[in-house]
N, C-alpha and C. Protein backbone atom coordinates (compact mmCIF):
# COMPACT_ATOMS: atom_id res chain seq x y z
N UNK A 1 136.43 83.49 139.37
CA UNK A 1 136.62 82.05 139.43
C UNK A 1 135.36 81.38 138.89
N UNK A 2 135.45 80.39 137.95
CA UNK A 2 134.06 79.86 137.37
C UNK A 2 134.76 78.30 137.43
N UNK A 3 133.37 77.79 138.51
CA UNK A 3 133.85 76.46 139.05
C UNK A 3 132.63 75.56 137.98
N UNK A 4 133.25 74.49 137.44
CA UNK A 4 132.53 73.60 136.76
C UNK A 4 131.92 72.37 136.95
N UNK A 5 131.13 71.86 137.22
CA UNK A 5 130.35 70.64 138.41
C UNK A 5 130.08 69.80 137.53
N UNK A 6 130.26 68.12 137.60
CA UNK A 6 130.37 67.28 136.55
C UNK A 6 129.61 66.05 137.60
N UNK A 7 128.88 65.18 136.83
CA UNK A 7 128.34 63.89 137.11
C UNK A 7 128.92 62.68 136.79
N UNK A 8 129.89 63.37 135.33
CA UNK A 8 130.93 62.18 134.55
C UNK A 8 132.06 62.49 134.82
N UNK A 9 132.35 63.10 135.19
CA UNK A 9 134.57 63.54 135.20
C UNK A 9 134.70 62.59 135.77
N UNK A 10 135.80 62.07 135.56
CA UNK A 10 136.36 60.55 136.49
C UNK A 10 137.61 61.38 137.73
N UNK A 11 137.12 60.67 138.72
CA UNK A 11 138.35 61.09 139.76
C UNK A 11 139.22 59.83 140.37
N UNK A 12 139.97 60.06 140.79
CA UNK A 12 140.76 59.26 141.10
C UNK A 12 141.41 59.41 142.36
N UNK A 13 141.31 57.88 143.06
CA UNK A 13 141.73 57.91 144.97
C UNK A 13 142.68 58.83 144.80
N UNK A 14 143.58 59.58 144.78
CA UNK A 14 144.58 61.01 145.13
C UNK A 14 143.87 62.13 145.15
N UNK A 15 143.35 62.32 144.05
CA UNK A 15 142.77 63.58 144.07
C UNK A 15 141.53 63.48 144.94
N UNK A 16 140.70 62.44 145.10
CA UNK A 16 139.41 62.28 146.37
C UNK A 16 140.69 62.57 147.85
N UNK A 17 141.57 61.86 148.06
CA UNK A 17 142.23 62.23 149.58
C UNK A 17 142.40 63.49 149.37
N UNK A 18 143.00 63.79 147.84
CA UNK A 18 144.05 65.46 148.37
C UNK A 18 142.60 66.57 148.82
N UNK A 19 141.44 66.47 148.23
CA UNK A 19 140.07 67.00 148.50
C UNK A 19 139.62 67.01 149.71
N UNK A 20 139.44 65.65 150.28
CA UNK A 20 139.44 65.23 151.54
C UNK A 20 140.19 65.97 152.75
N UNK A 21 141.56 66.30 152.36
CA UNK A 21 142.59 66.79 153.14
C UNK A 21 142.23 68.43 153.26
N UNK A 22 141.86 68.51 152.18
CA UNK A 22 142.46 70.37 151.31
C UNK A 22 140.54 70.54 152.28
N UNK A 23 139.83 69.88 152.81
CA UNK A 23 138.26 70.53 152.98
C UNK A 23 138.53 70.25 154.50
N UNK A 24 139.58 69.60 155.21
CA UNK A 24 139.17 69.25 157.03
C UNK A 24 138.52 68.13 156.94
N UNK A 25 137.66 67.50 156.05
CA UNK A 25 136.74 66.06 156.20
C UNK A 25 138.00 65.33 156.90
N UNK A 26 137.37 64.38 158.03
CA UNK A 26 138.08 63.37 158.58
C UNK A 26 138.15 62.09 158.03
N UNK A 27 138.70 61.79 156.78
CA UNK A 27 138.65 60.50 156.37
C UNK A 27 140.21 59.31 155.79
N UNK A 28 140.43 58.28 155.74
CA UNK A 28 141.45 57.59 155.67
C UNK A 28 142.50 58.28 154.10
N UNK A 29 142.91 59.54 154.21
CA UNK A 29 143.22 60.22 152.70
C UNK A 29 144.84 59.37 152.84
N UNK A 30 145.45 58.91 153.30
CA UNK A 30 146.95 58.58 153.57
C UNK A 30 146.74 56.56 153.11
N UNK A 31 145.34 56.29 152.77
CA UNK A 31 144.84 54.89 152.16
C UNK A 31 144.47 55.19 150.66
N UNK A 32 145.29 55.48 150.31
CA UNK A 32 145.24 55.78 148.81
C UNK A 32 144.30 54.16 147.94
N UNK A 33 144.85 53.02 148.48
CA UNK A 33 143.81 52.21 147.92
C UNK A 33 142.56 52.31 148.05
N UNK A 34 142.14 52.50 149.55
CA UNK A 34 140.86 52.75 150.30
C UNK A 34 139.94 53.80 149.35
N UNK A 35 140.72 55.16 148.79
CA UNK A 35 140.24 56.22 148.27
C UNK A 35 139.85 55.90 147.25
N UNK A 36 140.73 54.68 146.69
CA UNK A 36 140.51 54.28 145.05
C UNK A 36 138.94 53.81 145.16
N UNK A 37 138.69 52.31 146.25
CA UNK A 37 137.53 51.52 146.57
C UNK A 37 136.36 52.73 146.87
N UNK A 38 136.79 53.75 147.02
CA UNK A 38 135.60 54.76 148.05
C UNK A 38 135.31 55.35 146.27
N UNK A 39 135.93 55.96 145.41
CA UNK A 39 135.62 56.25 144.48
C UNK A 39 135.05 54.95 143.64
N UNK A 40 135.43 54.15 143.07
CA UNK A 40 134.78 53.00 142.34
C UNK A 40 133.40 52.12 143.04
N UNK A 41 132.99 52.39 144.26
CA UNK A 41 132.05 51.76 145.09
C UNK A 41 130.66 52.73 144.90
N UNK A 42 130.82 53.97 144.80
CA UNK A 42 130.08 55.00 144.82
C UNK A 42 128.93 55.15 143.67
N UNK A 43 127.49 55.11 144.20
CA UNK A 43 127.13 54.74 142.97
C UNK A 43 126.60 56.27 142.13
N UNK A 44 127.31 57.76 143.22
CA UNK A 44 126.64 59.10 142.26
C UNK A 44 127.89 59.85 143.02
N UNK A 45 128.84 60.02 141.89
CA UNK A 45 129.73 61.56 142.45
C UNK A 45 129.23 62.77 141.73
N UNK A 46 129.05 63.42 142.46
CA UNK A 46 129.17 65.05 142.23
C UNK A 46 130.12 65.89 142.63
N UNK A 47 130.66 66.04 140.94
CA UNK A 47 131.99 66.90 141.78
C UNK A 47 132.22 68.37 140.80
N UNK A 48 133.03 68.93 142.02
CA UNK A 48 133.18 70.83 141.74
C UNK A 48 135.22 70.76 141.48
N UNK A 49 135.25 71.48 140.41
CA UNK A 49 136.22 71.66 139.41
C UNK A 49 136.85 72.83 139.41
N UNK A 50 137.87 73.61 139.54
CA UNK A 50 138.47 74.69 139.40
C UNK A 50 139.38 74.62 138.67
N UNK A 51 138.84 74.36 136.85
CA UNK A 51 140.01 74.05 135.96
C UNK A 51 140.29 72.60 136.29
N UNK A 52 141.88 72.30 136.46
CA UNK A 52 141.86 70.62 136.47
C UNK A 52 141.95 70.49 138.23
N UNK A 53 141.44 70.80 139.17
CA UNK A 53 141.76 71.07 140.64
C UNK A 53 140.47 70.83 140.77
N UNK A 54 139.88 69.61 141.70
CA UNK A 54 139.08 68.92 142.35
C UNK A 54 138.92 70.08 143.47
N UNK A 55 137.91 70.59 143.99
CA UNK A 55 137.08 71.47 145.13
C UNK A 55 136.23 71.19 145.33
N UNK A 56 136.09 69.82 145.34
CA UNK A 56 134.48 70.08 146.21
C UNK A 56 133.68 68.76 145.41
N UNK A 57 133.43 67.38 146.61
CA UNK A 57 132.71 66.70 146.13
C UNK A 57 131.86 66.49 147.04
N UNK A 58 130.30 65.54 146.31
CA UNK A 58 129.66 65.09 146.82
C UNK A 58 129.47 63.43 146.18
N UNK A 59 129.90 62.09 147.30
CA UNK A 59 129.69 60.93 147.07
C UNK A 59 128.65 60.22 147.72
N UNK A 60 127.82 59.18 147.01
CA UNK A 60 126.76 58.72 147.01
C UNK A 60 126.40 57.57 146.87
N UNK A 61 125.59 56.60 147.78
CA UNK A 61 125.66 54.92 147.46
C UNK A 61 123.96 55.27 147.64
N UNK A 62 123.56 55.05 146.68
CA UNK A 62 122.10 54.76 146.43
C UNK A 62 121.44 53.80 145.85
N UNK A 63 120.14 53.57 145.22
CA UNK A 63 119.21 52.54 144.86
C UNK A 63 118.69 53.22 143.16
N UNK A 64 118.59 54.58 143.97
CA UNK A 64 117.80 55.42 142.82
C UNK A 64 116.49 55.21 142.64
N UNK A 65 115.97 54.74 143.88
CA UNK A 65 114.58 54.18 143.91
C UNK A 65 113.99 54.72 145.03
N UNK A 66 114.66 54.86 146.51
CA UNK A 66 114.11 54.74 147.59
C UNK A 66 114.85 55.62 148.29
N UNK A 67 115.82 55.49 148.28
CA UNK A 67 117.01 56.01 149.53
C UNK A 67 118.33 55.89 148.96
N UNK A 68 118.98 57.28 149.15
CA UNK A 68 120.44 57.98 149.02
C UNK A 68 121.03 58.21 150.13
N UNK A 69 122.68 57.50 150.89
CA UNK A 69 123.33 58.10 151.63
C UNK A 69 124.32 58.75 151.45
N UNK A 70 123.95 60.06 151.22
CA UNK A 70 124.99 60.87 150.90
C UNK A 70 126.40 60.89 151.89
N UNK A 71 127.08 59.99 151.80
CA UNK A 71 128.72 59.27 152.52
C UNK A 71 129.65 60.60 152.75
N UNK A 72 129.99 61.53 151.75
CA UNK A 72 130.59 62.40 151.81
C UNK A 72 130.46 63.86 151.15
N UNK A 73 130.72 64.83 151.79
CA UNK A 73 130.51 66.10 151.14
C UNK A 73 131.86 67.03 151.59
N UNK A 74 132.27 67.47 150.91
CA UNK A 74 133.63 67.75 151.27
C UNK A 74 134.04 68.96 149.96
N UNK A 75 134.27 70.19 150.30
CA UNK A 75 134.81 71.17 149.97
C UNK A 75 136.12 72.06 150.18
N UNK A 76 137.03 72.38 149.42
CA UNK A 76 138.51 72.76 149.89
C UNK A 76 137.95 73.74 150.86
N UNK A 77 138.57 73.68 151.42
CA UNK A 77 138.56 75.54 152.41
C UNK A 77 138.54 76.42 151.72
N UNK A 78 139.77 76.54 150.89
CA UNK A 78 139.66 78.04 150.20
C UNK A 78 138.79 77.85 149.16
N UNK A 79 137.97 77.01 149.11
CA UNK A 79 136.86 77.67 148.73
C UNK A 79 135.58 77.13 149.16
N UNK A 80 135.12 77.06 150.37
CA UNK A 80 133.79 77.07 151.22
C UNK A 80 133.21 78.50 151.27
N UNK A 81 131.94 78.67 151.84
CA UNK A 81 131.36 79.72 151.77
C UNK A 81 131.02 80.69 150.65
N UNK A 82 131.02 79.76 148.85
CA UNK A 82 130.62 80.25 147.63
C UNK A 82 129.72 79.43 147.26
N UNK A 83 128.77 78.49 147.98
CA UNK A 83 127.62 77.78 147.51
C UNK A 83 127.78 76.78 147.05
N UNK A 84 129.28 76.00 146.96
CA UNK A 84 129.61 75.22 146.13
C UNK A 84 129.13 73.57 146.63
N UNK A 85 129.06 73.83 148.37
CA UNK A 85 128.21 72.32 148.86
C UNK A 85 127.00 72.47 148.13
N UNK A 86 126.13 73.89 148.88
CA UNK A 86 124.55 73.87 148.18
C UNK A 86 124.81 73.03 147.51
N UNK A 87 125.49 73.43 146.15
CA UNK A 87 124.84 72.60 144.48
C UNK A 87 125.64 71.42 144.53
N UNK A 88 126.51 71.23 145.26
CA UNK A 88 126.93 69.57 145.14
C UNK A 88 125.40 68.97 145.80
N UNK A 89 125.05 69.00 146.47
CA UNK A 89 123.75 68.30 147.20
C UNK A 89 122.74 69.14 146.36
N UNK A 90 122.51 70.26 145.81
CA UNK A 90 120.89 70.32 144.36
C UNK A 90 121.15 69.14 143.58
N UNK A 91 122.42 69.48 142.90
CA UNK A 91 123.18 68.64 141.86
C UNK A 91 122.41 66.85 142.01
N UNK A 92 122.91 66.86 143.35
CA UNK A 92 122.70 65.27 143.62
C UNK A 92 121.49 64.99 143.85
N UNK A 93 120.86 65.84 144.18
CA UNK A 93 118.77 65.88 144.46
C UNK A 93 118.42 65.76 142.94
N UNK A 94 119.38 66.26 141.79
CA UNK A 94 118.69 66.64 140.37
C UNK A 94 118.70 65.16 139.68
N UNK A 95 120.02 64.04 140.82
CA UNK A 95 119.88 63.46 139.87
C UNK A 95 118.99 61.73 140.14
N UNK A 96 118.13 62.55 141.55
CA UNK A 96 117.64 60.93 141.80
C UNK A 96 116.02 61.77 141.76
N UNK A 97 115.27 61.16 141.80
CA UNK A 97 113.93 61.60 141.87
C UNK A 97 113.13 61.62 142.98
N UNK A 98 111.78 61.97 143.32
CA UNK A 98 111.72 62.64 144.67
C UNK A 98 110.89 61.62 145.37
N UNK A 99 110.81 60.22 144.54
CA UNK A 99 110.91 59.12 145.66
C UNK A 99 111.80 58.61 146.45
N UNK A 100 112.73 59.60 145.66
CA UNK A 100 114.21 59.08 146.63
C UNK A 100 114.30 60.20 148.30
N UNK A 101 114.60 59.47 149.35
CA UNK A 101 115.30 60.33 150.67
C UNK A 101 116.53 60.48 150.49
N UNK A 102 117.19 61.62 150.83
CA UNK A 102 118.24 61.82 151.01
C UNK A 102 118.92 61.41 152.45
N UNK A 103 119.95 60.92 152.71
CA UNK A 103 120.42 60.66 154.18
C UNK A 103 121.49 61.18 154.47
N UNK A 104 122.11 61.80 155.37
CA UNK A 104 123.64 61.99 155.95
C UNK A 104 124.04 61.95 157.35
N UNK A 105 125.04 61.37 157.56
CA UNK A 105 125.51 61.53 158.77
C UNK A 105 126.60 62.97 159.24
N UNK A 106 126.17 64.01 159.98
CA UNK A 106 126.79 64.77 160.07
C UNK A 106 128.14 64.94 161.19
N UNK A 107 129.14 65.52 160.65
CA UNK A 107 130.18 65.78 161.57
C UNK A 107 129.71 66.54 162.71
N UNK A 108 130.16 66.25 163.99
CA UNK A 108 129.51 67.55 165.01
C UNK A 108 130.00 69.16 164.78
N UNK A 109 131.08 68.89 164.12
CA UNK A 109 131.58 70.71 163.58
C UNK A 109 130.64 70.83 162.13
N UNK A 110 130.02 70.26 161.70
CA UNK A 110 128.79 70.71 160.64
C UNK A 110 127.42 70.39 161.35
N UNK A 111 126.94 70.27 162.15
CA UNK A 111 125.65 70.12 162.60
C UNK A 111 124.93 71.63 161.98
N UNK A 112 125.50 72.89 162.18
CA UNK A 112 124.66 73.67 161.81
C UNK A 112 124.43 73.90 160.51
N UNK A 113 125.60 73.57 159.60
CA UNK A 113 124.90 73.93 158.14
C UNK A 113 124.17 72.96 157.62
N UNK A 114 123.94 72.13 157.68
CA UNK A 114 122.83 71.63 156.86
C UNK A 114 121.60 71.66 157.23
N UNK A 115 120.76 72.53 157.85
CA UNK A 115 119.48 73.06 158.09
C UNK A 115 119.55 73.84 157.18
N UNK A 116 120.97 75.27 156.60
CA UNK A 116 121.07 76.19 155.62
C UNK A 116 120.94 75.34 154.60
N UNK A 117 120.44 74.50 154.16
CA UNK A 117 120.55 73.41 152.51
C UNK A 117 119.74 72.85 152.49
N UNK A 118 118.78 73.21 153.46
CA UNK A 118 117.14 71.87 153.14
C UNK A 118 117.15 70.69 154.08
N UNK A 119 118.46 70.12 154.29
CA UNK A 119 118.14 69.15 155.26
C UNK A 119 117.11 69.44 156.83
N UNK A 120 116.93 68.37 157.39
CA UNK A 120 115.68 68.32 158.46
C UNK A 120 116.60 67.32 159.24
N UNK A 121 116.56 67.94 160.77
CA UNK A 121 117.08 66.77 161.58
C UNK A 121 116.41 65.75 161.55
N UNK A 122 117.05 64.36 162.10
CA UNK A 122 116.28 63.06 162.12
C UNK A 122 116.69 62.55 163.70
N UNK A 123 115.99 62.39 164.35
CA UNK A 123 116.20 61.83 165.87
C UNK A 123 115.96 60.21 165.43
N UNK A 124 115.78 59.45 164.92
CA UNK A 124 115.35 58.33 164.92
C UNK A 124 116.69 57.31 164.06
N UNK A 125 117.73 57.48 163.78
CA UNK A 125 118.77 56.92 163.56
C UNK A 125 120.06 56.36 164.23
N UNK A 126 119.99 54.90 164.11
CA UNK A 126 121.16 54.40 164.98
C UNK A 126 122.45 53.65 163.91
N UNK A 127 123.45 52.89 164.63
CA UNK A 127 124.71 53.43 163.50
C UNK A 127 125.43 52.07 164.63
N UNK A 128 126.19 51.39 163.88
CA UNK A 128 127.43 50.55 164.44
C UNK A 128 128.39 51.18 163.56
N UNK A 129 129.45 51.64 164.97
CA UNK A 129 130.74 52.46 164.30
C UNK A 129 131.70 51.67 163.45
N UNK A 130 132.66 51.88 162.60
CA UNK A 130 133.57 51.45 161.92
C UNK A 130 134.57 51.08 162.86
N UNK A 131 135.62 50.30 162.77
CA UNK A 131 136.28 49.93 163.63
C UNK A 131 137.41 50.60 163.50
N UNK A 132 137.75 50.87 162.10
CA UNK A 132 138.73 51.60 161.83
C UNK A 132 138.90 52.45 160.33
């Protein structure tokens, strides 16, 4: 399998939900408009390709100056555990510079992998939830 990782491929709200769906991420994939706004709002996708089959993105609202919140990272199942987050998040480190922080909010069923990828816990972050 030779997966192909792009900065330019254009995606589109279906294929971000069917990704969304196909990886366990908990997000609104059945708001197909929402998916559209979540793709066109984003100011860095990184995404993983299997031929024309979306596996694996990483989305990004940044400055490119200061600070990156990496919003989503999301990999199909059948294919997690081939490195393919790693390089969505190198990928996305390659493409801001190292005045930039990286940020994420983690799911509690991912708390442990991202120590395996470089991230560093942060105790000092607070958050007003979404309503819906």
């Amino acid at each position: 399998m030779s997966i192909e990782y792009s900065t330019t491929r254009p995606v589109s709200g279906p294929q971000l939900a069917d990704v969304f769906h196909r990886s366990g991420i908990r997000r609104p994939v059945d708001d197909l408009a929402r998916m559209e706004r979540m793709v066109h709002a984003a100011d860095l996708m990184v995404t993983a390709w299997d031929g024309d089959r979306l596996v694996g993105v990483a989305r990004s609202l940044t400055d490119f100056c200061f600070c990156c919140y990496l919003s989503d990272l999301a990999v199909d199942r059948a294919y997690q555990r081939q490195g393919i987050g790693k390089r969505l998040v190198e990928m996305t480190r390659e493409a801001l510079s190292d005045e930039v922080m990286l940020l994420l909010l983690a799911a509690p069923t991912a708390m442990s992998y991202y120590p395996h990828i470089g991230f560093d816990k942060a105790d000092n972050a607070w958050l007003i939830p979404r309503k819906r």
